[in-house]
Protein backbone atom coordinates (compact mmCIF):
# COMPACT_ATOMS: atom_id res chain seq x y z
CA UNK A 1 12.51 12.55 -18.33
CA UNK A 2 11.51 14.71 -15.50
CA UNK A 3 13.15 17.64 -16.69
CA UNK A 4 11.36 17.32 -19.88
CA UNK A 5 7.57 17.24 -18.15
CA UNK A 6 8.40 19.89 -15.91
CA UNK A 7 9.51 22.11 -18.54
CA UNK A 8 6.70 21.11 -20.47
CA UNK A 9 4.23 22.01 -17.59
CA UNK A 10 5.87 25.49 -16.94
CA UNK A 11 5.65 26.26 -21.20
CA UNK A 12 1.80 24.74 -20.61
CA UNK A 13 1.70 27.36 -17.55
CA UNK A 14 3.02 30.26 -19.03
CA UNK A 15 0.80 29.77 -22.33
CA UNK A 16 -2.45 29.67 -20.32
CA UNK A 17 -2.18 32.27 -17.40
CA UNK A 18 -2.94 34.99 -19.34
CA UNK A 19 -5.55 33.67 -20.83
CA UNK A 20 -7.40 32.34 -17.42
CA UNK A 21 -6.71 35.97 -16.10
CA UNK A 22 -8.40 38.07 -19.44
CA UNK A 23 -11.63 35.25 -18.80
CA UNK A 24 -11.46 35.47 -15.12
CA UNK A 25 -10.95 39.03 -14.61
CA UNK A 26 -13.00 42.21 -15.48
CA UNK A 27 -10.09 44.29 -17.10
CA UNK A 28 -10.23 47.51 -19.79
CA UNK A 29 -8.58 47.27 -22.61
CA UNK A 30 -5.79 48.74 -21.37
CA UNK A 31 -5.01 46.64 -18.72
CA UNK A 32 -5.69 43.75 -21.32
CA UNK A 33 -2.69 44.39 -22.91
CA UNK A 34 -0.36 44.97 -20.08
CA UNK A 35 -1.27 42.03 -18.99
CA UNK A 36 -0.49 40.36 -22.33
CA UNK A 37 2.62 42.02 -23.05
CA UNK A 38 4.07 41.06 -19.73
CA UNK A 39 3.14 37.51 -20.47
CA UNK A 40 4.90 37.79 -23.97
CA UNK A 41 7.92 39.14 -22.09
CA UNK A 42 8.24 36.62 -19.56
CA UNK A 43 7.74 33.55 -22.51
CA UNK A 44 10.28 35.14 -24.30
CA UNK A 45 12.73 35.14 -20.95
CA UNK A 46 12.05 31.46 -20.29
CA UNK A 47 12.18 30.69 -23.91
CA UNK A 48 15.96 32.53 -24.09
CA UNK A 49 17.07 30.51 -20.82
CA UNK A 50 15.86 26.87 -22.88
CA UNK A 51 17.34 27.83 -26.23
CA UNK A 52 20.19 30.28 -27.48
CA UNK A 53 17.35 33.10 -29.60
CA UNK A 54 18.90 35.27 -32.35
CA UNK A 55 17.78 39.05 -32.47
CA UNK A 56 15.79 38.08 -36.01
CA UNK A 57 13.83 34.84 -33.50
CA UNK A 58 12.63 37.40 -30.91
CA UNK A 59 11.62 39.49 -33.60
CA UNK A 60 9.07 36.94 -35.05
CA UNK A 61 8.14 35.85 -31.41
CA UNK A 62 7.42 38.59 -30.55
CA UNK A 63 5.29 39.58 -33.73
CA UNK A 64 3.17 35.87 -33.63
C-alpha cells in the first residue's frame, strides 16, 4: 500500500515540475524546451525502472 502512494506521488511529482517551473520562471523558448525534454527523459527513466518498455513504447512516449 505504501509503495503504491509513494510511487504515485513521485509519477504526480514528475508530471507537474515542469510545468510549475515554465509558470514560475521567465524562460525563452529555448530554455522551455530543455527544460521539457529533460523532464520527458527523466519520466521515461522512472517509467523503465516500474515497467519492462519495448523500443516501439518509448517511441510513442516519447512522441505523446
Amino acid at each position: 500500500m505504501l509503495s503504491k502512494l509513494s510511487a504515485a506521488l513521485v509519477a504526480i511529482v514528475l508530471v507537474l515540475a515542469p510545468v510549475l517551473i515554465l509558470f514560475l520562471a521567465n524562460l525563452g523558448r529555448e530554455k522551455m524546451a530543455a527544460v521539457v525534454g529533460v523532464f520527458v527523459l527523466f519520466f521515461i527513466f522512472g517509467a523503465s525502472l516500474v515497467i519492462e518498455l519495448t523500443p516501439q513504447e518509448i517511441f510513442v512516449f516519447v512522441v505523446g
